[in-house]
C-alpha atoms as a PDB file:
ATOM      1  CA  UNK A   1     -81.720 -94.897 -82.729  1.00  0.00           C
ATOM      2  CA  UNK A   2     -80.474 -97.247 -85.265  1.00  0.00           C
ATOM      3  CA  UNK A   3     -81.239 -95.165 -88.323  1.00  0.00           C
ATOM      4  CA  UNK A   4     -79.836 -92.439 -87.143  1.00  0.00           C
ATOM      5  CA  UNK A   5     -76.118 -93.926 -86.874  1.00  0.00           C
ATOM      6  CA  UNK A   6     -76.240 -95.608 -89.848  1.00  0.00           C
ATOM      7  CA  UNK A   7     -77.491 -91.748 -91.899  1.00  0.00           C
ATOM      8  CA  UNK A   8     -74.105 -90.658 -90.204  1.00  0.00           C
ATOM      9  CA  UNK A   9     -71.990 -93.809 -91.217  1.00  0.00           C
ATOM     10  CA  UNK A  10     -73.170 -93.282 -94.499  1.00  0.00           C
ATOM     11  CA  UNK A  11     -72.543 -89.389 -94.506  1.00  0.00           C
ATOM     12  CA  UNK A  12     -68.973 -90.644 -93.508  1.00  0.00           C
ATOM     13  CA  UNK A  13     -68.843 -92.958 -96.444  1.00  0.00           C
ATOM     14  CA  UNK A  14     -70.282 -90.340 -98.511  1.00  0.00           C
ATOM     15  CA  UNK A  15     -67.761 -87.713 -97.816  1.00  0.00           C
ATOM     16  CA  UNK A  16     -64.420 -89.987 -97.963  1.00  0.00           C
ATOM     17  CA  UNK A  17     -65.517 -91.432-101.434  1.00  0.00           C
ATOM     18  CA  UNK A  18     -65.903 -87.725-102.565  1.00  0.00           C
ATOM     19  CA  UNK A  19     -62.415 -87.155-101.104  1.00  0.00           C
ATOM     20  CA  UNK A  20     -60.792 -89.826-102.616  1.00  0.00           C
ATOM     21  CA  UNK A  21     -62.294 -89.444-106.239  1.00  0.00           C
ATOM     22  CA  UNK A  22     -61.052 -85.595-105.898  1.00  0.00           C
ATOM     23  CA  UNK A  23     -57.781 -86.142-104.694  1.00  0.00           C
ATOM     24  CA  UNK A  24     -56.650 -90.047-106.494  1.00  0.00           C
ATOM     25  CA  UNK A  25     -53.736 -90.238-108.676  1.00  0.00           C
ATOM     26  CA  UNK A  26     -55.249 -92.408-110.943  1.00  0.00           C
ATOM     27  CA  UNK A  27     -58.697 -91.360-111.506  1.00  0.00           C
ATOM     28  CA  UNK A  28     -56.724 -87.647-111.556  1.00  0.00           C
ATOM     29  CA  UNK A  29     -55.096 -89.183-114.657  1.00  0.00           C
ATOM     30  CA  UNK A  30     -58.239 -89.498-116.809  1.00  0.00           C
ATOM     31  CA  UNK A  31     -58.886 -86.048-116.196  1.00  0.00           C
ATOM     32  CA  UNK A  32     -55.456 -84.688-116.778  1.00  0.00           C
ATOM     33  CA  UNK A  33     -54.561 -87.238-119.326  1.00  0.00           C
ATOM     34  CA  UNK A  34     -51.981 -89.385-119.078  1.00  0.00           C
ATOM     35  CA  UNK A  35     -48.584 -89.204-117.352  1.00  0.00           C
ATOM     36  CA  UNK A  36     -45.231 -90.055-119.179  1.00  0.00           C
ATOM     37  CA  UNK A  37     -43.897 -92.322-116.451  1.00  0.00           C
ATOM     38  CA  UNK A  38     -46.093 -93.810-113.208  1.00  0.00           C
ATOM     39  CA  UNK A  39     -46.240 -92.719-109.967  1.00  0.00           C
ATOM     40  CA  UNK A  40     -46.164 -95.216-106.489  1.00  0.00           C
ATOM     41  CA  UNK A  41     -47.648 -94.008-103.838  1.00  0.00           C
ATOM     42  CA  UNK A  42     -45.246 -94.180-100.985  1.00  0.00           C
ATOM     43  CA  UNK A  43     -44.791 -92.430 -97.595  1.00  0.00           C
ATOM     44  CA  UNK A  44     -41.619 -92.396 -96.090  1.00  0.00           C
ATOM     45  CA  UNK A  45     -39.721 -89.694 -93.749  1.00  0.00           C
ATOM     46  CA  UNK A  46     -36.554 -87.967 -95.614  1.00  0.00           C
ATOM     47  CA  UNK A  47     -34.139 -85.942 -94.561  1.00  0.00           C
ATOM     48  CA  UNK A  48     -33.818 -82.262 -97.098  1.00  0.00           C
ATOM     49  CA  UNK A  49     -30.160 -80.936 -97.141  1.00  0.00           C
ATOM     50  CA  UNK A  50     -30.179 -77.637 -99.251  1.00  0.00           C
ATOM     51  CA  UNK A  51     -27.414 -77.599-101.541  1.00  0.00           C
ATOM     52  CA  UNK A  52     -24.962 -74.238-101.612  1.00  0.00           C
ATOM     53  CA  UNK A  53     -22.148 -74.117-103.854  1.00  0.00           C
ATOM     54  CA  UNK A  54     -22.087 -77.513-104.274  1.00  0.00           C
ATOM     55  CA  UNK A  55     -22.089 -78.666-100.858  1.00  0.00           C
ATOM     56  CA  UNK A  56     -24.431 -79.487 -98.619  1.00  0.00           C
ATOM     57  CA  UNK A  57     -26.052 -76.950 -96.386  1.00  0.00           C
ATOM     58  CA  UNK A  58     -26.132 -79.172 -93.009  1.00  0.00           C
ATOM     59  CA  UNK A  59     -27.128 -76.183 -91.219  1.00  0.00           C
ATOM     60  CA  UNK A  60     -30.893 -76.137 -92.676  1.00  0.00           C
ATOM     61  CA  UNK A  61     -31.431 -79.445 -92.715  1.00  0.00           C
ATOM     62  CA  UNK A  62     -35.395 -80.190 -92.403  1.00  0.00           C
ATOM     63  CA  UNK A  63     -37.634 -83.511 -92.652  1.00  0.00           C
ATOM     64  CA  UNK A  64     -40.304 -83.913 -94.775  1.00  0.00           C
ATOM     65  CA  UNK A  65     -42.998 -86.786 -95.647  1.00  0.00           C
ATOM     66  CA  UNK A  66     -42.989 -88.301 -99.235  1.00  0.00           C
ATOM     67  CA  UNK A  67     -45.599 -88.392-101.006  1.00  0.00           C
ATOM     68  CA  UNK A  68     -45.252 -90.574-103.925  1.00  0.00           C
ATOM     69  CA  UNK A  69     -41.933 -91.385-105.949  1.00  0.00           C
ATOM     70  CA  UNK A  70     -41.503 -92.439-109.984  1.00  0.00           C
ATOM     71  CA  UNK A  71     -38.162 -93.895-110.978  1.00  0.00           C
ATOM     72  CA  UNK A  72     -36.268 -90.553-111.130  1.00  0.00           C
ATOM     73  CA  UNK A  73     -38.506 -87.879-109.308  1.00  0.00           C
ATOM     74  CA  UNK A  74     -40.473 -87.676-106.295  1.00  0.00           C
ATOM     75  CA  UNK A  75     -42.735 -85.178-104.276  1.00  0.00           C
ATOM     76  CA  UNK A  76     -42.339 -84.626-100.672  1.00  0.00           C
ATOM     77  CA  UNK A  77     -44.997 -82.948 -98.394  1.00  0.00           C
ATOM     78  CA  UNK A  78     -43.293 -79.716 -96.352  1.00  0.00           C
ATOM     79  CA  UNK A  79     -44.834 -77.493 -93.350  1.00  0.00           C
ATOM     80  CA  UNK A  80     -43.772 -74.263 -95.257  1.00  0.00           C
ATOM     81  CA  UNK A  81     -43.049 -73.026 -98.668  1.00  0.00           C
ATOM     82  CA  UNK A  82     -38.879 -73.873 -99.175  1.00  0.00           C
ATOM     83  CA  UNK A  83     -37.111 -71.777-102.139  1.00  0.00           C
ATOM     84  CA  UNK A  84     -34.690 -74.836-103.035  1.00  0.00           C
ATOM     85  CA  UNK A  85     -32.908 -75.303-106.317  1.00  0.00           C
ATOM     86  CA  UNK A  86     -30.601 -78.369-105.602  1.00  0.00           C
ATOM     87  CA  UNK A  87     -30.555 -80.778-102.515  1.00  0.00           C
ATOM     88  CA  UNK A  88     -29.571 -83.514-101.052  1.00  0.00           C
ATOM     89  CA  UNK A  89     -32.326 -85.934-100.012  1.00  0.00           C
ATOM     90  CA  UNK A  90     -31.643 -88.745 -97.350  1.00  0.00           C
ATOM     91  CA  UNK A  91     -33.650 -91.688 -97.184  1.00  0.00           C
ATOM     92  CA  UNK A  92     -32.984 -94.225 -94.318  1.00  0.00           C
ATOM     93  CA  UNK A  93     -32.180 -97.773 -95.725  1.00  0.00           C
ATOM     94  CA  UNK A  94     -31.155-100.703 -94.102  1.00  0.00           C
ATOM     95  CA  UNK A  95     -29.652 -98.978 -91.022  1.00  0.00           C
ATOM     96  CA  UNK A  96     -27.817 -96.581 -92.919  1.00  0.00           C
ATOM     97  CA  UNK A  97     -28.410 -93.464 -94.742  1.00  0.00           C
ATOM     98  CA  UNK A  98     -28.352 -93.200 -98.853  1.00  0.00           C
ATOM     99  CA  UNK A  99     -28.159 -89.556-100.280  1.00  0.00           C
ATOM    100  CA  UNK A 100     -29.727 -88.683-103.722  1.00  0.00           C
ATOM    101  CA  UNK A 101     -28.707 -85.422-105.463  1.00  0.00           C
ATOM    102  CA  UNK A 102     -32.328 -84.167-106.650  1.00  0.00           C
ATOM    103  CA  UNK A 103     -33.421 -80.637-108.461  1.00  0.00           C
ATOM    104  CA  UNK A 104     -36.562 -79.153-107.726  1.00  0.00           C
ATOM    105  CA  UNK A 105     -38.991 -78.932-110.301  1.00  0.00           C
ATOM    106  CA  UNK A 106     -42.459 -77.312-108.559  1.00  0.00           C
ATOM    107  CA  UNK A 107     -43.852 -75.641-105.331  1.00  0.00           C
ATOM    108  CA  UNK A 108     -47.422 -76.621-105.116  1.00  0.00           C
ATOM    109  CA  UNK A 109     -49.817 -74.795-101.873  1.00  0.00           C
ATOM    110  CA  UNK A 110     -52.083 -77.629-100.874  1.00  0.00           C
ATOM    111  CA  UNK A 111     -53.709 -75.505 -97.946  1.00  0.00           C
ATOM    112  CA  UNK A 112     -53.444 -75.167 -94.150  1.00  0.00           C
ATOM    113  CA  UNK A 113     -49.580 -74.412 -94.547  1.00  0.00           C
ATOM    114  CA  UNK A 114     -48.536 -77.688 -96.268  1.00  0.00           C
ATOM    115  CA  UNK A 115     -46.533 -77.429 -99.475  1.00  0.00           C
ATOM    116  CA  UNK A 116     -45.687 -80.272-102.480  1.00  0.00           C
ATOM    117  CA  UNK A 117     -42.303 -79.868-103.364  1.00  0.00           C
ATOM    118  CA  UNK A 118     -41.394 -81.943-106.375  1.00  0.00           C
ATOM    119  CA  UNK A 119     -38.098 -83.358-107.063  1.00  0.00           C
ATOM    120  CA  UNK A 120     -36.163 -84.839-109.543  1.00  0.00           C
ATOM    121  CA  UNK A 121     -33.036 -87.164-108.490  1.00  0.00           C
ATOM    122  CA  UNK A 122     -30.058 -87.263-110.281  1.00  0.00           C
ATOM    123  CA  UNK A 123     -27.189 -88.777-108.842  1.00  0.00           C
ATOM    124  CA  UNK A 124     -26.606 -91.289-105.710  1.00  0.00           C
ATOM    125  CA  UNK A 125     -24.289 -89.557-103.360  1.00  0.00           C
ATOM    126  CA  UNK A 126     -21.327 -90.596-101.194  1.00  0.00           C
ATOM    127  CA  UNK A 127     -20.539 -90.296 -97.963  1.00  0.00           C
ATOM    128  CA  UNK A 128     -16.665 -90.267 -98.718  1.00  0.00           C
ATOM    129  CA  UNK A 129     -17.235 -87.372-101.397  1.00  0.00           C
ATOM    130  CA  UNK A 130     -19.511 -85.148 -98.672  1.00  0.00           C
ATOM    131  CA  UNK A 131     -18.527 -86.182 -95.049  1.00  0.00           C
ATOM    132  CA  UNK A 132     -20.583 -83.641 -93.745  1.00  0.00           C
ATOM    133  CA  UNK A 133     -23.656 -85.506 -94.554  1.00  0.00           C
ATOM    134  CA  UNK A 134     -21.749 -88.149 -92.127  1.00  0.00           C
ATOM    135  CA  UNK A 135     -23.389 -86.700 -89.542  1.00  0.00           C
ATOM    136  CA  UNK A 136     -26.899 -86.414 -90.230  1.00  0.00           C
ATOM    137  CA  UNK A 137     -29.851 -89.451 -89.158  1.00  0.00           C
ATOM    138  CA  UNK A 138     -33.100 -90.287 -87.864  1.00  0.00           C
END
């Protein structure tokens, strides 16, 4: 009985070492070559406030997972494909909410319904200058 649990322990190992080596940023790198500027792996909940006209869109507010950030950009992980030009992103810190103005820079499908949107932030923004983002948590 012995052998046969450690054939599927190593099928296991097998198939989550193939996962990872298809799917890591940086053996993905050697591949693709290079990128200009790292990435860190990080996954945190923020919250997506479509901008319209310059203001945010409280109304369609969503959550999404990031994925990984860089100094200026980031890429969140969504449940459905999101046509987005400008938002506001809102990242819990310290008991209190910080907004980033960020422009979208990709879509990406990654399968079963779960989309990579990529951003890239711009600007910290204030609570004073958009009080309706006063109102949004988690």
């Amino acid at each position: 009985m012995q052998i046969f649990a450690k054939r599927r322990t190593l099928a296991v190992q097998s198939f989550i070492l193939k996962l990872i080596n298809n799917n890591c940023p940086d053996l993905r790198s050697r591949l693709d070559g290079p990128r200009s500027e790292g990435r860190v792996p990080l996954t945190v909940v923020v919250l997506v406030v479509p901008m319209e006209k310059k203001r945010p869109a409280v109304g369609q507010v969503f959550a999404a997972v990031s994925k990984e950030f860089s100094t200026n950009g980031t890429a969140l992980i969504t449940s459905r494909p999101r046509d987005l030009e400008e938002v506001a992103l809102g990242f819990r810190w310290e008991g209190e909410m910080v907004w980033i103005l960020a422009t979208a820079k990709h879509l990406s499908p990654m399968g079963a319904g779960f989309y990579q949107l990529g951003f890239r932030m711009t600007e910290v923004l204030y609570v004073a200058d958009y009080p309706e983002l006063r109102s949004l948590s988690f």
